[in-house]
C-alpha atoms as a PDB file:
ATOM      1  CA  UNK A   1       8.411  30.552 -18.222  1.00  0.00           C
ATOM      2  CA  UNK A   2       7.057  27.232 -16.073  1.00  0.00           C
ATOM      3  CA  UNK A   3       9.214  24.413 -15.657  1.00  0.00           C
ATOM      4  CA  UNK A   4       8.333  21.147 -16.988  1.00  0.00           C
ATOM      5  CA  UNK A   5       7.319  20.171 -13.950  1.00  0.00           C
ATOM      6  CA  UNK A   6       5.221  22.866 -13.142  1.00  0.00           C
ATOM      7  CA  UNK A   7       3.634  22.452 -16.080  1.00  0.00           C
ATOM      8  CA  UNK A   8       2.778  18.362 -15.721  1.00  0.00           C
ATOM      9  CA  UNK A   9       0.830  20.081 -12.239  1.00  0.00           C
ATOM     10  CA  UNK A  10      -0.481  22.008 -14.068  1.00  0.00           C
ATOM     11  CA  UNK A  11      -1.570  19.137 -16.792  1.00  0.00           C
ATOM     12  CA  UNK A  12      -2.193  16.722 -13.862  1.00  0.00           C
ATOM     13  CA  UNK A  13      -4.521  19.878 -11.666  1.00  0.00           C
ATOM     14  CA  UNK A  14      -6.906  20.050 -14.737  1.00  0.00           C
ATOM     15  CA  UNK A  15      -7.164  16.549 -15.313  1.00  0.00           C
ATOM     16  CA  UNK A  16      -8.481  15.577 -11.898  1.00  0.00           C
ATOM     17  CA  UNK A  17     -10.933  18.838 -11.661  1.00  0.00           C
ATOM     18  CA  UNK A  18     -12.223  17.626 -14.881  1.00  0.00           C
ATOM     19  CA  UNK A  19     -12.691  14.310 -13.623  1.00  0.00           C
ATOM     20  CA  UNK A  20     -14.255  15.789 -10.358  1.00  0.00           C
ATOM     21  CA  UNK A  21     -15.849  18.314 -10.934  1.00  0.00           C
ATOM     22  CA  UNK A  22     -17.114  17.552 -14.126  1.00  0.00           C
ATOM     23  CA  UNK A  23     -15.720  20.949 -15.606  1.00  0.00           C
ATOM     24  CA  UNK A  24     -15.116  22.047 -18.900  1.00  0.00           C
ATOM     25  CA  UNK A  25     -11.542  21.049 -20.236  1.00  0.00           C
ATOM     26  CA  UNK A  26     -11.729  24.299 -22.124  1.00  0.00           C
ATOM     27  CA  UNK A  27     -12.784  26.544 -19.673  1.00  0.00           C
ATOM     28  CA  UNK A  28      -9.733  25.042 -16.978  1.00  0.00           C
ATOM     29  CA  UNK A  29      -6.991  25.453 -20.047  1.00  0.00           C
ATOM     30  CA  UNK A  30      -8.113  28.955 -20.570  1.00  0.00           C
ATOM     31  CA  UNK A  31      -7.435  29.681 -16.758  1.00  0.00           C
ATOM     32  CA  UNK A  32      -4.738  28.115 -16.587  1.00  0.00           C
ATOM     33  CA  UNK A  33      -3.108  29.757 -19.569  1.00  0.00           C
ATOM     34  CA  UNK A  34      -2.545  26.278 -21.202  1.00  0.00           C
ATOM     35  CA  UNK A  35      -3.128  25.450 -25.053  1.00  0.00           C
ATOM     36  CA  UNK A  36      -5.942  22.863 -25.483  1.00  0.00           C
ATOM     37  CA  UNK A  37      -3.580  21.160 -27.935  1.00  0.00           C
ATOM     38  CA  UNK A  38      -0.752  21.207 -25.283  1.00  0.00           C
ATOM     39  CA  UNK A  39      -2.862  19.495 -22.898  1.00  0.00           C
ATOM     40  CA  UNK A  40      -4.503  16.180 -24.981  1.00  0.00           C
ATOM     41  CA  UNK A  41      -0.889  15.978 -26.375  1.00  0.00           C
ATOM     42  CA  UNK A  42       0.076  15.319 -22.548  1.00  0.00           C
ATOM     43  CA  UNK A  43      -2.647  12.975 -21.599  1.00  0.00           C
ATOM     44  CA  UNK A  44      -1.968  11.238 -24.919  1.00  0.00           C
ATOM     45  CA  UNK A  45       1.512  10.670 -25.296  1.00  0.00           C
ATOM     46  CA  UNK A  46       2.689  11.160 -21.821  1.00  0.00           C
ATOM     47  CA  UNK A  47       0.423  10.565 -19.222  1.00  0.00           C
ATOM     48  CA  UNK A  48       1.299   7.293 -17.224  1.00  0.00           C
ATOM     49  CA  UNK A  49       5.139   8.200 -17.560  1.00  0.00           C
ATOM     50  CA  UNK A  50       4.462  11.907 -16.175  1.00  0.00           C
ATOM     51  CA  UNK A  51       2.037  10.952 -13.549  1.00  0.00           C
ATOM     52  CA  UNK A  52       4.252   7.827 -12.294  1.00  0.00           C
ATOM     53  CA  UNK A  53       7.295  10.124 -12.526  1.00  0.00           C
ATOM     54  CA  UNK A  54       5.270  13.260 -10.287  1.00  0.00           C
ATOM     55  CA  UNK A  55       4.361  10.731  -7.814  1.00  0.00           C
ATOM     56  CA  UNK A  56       7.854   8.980  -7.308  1.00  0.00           C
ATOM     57  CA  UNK A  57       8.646  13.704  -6.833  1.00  0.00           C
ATOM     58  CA  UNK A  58       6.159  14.532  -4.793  1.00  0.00           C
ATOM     59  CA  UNK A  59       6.673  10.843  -2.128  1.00  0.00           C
ATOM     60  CA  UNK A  60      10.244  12.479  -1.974  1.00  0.00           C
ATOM     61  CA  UNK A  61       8.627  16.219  -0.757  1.00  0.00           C
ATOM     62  CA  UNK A  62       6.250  14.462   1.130  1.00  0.00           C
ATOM     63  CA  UNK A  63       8.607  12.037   3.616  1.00  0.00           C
ATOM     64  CA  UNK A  64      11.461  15.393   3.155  1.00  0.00           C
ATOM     65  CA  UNK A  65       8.527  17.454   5.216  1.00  0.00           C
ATOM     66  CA  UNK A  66       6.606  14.984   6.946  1.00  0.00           C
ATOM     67  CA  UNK A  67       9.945  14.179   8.685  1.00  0.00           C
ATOM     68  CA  UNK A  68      11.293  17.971   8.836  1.00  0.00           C
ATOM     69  CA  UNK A  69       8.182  18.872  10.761  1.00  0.00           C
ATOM     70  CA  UNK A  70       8.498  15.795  13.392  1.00  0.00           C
ATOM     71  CA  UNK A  71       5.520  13.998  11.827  1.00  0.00           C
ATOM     72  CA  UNK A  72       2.725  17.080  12.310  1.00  0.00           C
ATOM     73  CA  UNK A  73       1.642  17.199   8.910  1.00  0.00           C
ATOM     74  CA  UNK A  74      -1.669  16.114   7.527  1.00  0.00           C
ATOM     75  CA  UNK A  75      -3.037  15.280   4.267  1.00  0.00           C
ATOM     76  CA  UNK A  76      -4.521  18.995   3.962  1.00  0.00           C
ATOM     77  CA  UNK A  77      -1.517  20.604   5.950  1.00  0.00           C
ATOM     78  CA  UNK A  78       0.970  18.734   3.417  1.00  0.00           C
ATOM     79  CA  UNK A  79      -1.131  19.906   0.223  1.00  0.00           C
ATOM     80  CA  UNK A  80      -0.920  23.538   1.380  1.00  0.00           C
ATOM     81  CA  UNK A  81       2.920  22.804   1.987  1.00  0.00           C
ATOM     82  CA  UNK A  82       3.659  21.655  -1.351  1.00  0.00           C
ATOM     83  CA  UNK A  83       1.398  23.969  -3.409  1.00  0.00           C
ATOM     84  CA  UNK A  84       3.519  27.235  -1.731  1.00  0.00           C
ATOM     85  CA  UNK A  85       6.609  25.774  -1.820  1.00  0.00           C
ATOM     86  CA  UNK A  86       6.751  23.392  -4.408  1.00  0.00           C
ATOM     87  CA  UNK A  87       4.678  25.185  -6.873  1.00  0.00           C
ATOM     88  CA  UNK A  88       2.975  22.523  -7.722  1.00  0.00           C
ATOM     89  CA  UNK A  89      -0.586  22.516  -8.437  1.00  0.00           C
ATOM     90  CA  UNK A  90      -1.723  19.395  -6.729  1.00  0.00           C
ATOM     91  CA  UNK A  91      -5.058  17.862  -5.342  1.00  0.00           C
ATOM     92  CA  UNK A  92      -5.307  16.972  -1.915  1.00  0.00           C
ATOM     93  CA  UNK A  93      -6.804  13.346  -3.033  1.00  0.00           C
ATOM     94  CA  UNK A  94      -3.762  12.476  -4.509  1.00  0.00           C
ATOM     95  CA  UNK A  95      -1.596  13.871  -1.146  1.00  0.00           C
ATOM     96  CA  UNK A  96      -4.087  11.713   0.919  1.00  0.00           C
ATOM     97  CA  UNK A  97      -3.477   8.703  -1.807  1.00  0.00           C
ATOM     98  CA  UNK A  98       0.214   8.779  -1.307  1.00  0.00           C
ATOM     99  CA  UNK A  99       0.401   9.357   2.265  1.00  0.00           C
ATOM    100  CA  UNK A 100      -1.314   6.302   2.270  1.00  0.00           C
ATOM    101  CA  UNK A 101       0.936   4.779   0.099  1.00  0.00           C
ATOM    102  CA  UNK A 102       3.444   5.048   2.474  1.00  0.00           C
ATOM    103  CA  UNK A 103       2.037   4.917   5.636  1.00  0.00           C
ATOM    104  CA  UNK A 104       2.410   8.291   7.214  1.00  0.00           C
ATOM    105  CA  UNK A 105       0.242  10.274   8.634  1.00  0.00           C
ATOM    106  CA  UNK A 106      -0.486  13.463  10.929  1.00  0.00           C
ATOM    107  CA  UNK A 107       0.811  12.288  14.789  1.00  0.00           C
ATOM    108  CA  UNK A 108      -2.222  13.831  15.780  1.00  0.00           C
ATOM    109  CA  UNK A 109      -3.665  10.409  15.453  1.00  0.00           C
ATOM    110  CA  UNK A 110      -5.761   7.822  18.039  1.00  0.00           C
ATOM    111  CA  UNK A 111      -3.886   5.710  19.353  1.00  0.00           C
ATOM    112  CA  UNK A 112      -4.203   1.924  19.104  1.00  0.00           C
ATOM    113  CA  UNK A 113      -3.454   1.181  22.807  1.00  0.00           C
ATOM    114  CA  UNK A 114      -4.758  -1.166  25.465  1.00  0.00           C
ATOM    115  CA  UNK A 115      -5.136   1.550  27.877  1.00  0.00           C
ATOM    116  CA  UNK A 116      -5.382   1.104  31.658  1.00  0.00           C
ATOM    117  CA  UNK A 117      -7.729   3.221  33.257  1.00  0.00           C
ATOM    118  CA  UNK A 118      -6.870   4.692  36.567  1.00  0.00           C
ATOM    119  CA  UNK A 119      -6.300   7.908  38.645  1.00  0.00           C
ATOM    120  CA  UNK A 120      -2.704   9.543  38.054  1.00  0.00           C
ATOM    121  CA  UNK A 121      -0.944   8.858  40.999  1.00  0.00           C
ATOM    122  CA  UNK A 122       1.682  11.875  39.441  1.00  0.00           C
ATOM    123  CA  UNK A 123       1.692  14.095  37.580  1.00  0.00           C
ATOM    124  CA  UNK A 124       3.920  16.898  35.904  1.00  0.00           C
ATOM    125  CA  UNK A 125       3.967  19.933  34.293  1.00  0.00           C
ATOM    126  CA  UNK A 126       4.760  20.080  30.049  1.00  0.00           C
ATOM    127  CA  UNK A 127       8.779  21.334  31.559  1.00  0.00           C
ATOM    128  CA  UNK A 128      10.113  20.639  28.028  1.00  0.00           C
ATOM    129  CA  UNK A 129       7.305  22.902  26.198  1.00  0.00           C
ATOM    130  CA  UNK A 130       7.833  21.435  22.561  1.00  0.00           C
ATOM    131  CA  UNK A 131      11.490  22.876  23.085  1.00  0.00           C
ATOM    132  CA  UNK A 132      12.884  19.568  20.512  1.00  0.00           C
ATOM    133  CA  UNK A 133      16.220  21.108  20.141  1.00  0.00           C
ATOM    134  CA  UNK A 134      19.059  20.060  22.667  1.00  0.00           C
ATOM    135  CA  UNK A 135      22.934  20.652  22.577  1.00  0.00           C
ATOM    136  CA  UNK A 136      24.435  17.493  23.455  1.00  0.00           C
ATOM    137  CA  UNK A 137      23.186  13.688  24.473  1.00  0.00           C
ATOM    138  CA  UNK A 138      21.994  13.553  27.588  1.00  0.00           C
ATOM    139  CA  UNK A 139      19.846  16.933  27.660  1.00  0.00           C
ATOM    140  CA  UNK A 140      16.639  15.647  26.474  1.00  0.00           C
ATOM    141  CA  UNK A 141      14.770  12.508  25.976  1.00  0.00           C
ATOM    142  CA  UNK A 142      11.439  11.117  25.015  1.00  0.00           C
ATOM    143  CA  UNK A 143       9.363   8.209  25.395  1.00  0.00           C
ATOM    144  CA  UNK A 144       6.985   6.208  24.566  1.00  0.00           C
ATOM    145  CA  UNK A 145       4.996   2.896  23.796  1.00  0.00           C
ATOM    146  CA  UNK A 146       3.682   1.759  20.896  1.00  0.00           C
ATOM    147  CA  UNK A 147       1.859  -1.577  19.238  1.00  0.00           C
ATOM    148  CA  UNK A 148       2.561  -3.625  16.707  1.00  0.00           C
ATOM    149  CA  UNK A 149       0.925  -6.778  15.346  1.00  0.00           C
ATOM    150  CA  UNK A 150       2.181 -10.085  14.374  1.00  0.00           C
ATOM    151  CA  UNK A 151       0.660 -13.565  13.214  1.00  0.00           C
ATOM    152  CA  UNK A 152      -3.283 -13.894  13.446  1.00  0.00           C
ATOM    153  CA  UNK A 153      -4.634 -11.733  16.446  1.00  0.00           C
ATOM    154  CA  UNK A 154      -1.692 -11.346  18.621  1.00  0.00           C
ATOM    155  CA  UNK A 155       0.291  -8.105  19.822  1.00  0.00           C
ATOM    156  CA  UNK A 156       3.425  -6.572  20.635  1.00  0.00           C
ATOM    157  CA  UNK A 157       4.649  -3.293  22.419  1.00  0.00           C
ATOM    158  CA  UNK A 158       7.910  -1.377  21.767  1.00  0.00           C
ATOM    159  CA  UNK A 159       8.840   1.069  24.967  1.00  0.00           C
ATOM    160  CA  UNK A 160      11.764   3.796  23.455  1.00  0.00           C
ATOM    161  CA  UNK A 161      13.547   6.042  24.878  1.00  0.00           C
ATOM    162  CA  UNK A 162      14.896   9.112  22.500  1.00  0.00           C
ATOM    163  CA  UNK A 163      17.676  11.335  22.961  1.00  0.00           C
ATOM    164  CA  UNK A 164      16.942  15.165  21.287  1.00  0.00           C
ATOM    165  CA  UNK A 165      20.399  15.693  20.179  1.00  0.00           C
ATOM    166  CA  UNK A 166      20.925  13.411  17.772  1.00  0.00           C
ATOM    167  CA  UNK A 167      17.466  11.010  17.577  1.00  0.00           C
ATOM    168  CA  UNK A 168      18.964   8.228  18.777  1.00  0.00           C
ATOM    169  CA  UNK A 169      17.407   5.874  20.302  1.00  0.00           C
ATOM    170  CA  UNK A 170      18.864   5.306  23.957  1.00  0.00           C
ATOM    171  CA  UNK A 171      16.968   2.199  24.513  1.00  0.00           C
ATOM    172  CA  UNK A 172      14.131   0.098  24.204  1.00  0.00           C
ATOM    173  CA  UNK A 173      12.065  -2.930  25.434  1.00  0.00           C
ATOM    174  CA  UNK A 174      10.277  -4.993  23.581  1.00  0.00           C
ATOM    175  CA  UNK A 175       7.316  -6.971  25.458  1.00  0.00           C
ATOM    176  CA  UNK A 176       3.845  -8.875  24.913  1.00  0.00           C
ATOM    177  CA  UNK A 177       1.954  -6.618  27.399  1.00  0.00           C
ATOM    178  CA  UNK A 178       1.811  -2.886  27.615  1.00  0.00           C
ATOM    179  CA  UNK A 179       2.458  -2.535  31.419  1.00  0.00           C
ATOM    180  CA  UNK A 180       4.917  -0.938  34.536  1.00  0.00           C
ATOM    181  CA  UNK A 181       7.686  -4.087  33.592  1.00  0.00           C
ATOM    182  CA  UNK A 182       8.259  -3.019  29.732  1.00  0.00           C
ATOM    183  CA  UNK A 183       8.379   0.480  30.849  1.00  0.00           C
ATOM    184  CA  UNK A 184      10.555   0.315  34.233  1.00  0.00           C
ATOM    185  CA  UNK A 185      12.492  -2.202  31.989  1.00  0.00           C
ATOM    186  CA  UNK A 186      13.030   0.256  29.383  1.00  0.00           C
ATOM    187  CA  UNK A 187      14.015   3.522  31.878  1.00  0.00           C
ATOM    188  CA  UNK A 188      16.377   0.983  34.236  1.00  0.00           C
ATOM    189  CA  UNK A 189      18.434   0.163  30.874  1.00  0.00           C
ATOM    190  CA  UNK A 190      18.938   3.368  29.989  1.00  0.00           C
ATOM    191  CA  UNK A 191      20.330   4.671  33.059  1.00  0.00           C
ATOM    192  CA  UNK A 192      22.944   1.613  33.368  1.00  0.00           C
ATOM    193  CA  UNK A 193      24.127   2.517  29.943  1.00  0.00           C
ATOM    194  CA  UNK A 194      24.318   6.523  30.919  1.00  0.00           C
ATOM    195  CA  UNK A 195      24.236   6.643  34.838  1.00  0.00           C
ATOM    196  CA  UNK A 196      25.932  10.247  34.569  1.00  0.00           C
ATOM    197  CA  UNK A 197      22.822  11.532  32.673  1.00  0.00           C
ATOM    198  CA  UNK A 198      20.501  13.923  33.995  1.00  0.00           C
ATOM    199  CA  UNK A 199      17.703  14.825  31.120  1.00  0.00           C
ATOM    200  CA  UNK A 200      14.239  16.443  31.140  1.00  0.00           C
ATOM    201  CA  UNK A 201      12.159  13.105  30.656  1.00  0.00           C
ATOM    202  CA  UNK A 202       9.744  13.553  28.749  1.00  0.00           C
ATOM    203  CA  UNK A 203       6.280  10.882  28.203  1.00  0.00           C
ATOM    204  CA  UNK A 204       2.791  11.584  27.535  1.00  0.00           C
ATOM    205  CA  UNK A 205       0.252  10.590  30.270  1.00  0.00           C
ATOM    206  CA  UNK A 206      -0.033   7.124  30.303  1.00  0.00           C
ATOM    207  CA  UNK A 207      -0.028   5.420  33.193  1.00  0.00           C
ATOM    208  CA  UNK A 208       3.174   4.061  33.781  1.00  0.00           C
ATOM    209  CA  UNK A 209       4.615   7.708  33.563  1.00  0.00           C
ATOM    210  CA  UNK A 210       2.060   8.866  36.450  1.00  0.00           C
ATOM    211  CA  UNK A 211       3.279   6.153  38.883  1.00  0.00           C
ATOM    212  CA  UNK A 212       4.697   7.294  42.335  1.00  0.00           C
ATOM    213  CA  UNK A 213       7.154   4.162  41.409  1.00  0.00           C
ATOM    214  CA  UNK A 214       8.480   5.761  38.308  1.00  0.00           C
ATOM    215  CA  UNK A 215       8.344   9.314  39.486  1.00  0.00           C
ATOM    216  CA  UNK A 216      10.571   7.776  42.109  1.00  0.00           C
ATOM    217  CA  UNK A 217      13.130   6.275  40.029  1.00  0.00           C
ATOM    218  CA  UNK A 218      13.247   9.703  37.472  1.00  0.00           C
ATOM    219  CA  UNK A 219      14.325  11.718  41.150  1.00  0.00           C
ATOM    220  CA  UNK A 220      16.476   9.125  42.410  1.00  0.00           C
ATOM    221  CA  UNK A 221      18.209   9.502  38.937  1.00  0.00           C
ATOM    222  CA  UNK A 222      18.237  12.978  39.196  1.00  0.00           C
ATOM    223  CA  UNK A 223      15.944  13.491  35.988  1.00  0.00           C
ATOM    224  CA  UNK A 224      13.301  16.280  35.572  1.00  0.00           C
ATOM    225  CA  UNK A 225      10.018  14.575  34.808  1.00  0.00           C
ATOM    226  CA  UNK A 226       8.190  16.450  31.835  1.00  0.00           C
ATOM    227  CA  UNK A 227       4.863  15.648  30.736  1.00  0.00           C
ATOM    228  CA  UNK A 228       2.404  15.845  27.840  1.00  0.00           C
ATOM    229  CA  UNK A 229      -0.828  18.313  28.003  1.00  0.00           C
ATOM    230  CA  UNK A 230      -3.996  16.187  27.953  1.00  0.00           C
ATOM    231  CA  UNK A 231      -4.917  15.646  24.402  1.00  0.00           C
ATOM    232  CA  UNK A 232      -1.559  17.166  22.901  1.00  0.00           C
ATOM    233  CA  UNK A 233       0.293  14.704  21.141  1.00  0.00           C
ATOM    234  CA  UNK A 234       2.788  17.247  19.316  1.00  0.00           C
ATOM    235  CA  UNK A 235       4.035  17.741  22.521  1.00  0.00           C
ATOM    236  CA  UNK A 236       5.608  14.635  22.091  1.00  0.00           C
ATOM    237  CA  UNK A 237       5.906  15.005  18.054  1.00  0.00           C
ATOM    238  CA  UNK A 238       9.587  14.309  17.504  1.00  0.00           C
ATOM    239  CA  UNK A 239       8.794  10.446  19.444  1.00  0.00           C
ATOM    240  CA  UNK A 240       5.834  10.170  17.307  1.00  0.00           C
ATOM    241  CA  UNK A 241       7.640  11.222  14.267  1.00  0.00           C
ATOM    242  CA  UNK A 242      10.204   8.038  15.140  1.00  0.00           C
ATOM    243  CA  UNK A 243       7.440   5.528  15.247  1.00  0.00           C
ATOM    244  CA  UNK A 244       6.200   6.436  11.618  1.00  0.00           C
ATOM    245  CA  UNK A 245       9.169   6.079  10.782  1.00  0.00           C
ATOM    246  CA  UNK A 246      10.331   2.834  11.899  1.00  0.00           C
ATOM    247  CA  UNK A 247       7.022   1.183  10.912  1.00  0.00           C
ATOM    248  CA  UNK A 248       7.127   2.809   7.895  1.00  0.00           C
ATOM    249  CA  UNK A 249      11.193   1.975   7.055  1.00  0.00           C
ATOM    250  CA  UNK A 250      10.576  -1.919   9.070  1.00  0.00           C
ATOM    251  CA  UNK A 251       6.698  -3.008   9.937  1.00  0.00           C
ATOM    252  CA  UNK A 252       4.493  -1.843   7.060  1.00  0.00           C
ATOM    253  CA  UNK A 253       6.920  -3.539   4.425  1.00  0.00           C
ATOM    254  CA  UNK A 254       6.675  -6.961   6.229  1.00  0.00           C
ATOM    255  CA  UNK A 255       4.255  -9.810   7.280  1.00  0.00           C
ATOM    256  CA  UNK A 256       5.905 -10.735  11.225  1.00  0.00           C
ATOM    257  CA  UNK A 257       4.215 -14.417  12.260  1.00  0.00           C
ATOM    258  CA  UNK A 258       5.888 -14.843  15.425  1.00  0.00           C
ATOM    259  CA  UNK A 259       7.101 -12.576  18.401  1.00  0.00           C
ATOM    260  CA  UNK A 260      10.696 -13.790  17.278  1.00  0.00           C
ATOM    261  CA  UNK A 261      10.375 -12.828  13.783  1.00  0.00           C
ATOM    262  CA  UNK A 262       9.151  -9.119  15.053  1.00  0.00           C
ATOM    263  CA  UNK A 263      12.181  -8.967  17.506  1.00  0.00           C
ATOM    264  CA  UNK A 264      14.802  -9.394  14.658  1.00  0.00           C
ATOM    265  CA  UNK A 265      14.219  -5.759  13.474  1.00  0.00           C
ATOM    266  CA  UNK A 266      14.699  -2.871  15.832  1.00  0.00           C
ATOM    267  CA  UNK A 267      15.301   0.802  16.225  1.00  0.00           C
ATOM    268  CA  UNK A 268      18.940   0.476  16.114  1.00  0.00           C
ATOM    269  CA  UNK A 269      19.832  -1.702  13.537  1.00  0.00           C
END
């Protein structure tokens, strides 16, 4: 016997193949084993409050795995997700709709950045090798920068720093330019407030991280640079995974005017 939900998917599945693919209502009831009658009764009687109340269940799978997975998740990947272990019969339009909806996507993502070219003074090897699981503070952290807009044309940058153990946040800067200051700003705060600590530091490959400056500070503070693979950003997924969040939870939500108004929220309120 199918749930009730299972069978609104089900409802829901041949009403948007219908609409589609221009197929034959009775042909898709017959495969799915569902009663013609059954199925304009739904659309009839039900149909906004089923559809609005599937939605409102499947936002709640989709932010439960989208955050589970660190943020890695696509529209299709998410859709294959569900279907298996949801059992629900669901298009991968609709996914794509409510991913939308709220935000989120796939970390695998370009990057809105005023990037710097140059030649990597440094480099380093990926040391923490997508190894996101750590005992105790102090193990493991991430970082990163990323934009955010506010008034007509003008921008912001956020520098973090994440701890493994628990997803905190250890500390962050919050500037108008995307340079060595926000960043250097960002590390030097973090080891006043833990001097003792001794992580794997992890970053991408920007290029603050590939400084001889900032490799210099990670080995005076006895921390094991770690860094991204070219073109991998799941390397870093668990740091990405906290940015969708927070503009998801704080940004998108909001219209921010001024640089003060963006500075009121941050990661640790």
């Amino acid at each position: 016997m199918l749930n009730p939900f299972k069978h609104h998917s089900i409802y829901l599945a041949i009403k948007e193949i219908s609409n589609e693919y221009r197929s034959s209502i009775k042909e898709l009831c017959e495969i799915a084993g569902i009663a013609r009658s059954a199925y304009y009764k739904w659309l009839e009687k039900y149909k906004d409050g089923v559809i609005q109340t599937f939605n409102h269940e499947l936002i709640e799978y989709i932010k439960s795995f989208y955050y589970a997975t660190n943020g890695i998740l696509g529209y299709r990947q998410m859709t294959i997700k569900i279907r298996r272990e949801c059992g629900f019969l669901v298009n991968k339009k609709r996914i794509l709709r409510l991913m939308r909806i709220l935000k989120i996507k796939s970390v695998c993502r370009k990057k809105k950045r005023n990037y710097i070219k140059s030649t990597p003074q440094v480099t380093a090897e990926n040391v923490l090798n997508r190894e996101f699981t750590s005992s105790h503070f102090g193990e493991k952290w991430l970082t990163d920068v990323t934009e955010f807009k506010y008034g007509a044309h003008s921008k912001a940058y956020l520098s973090a720093i994440l701890d493994l153990a628990d997803k905190s946040i250890v500390s962050f800067a919050l500037g108008n330019s995307n340079n060595n200051e926000l960043v250097f700003k960002n590390f030097n705060d973090a080891h006043s407030k833990y001097p003792e600590a001794k992580p794997i530091f992890h970053s991408d490959r920007g290029y603050q991280y590939t400084t001889k400056n900032f490799k210099a500070m990670l080995d005076n503070a006895g921390m094991i640079q770690s860094m991204s693979r070219v073109a991998r950003c799941i390397d870093n997924g668990p740091m990405e995974a906290f940015w969708g969040m927070l503009k998801s939870e704080m940004y998108y939500l909001r219209k921010f005017h001024t640089f003060d108004e963006l500075k009121k929220p941050s990661p640790n309120t």
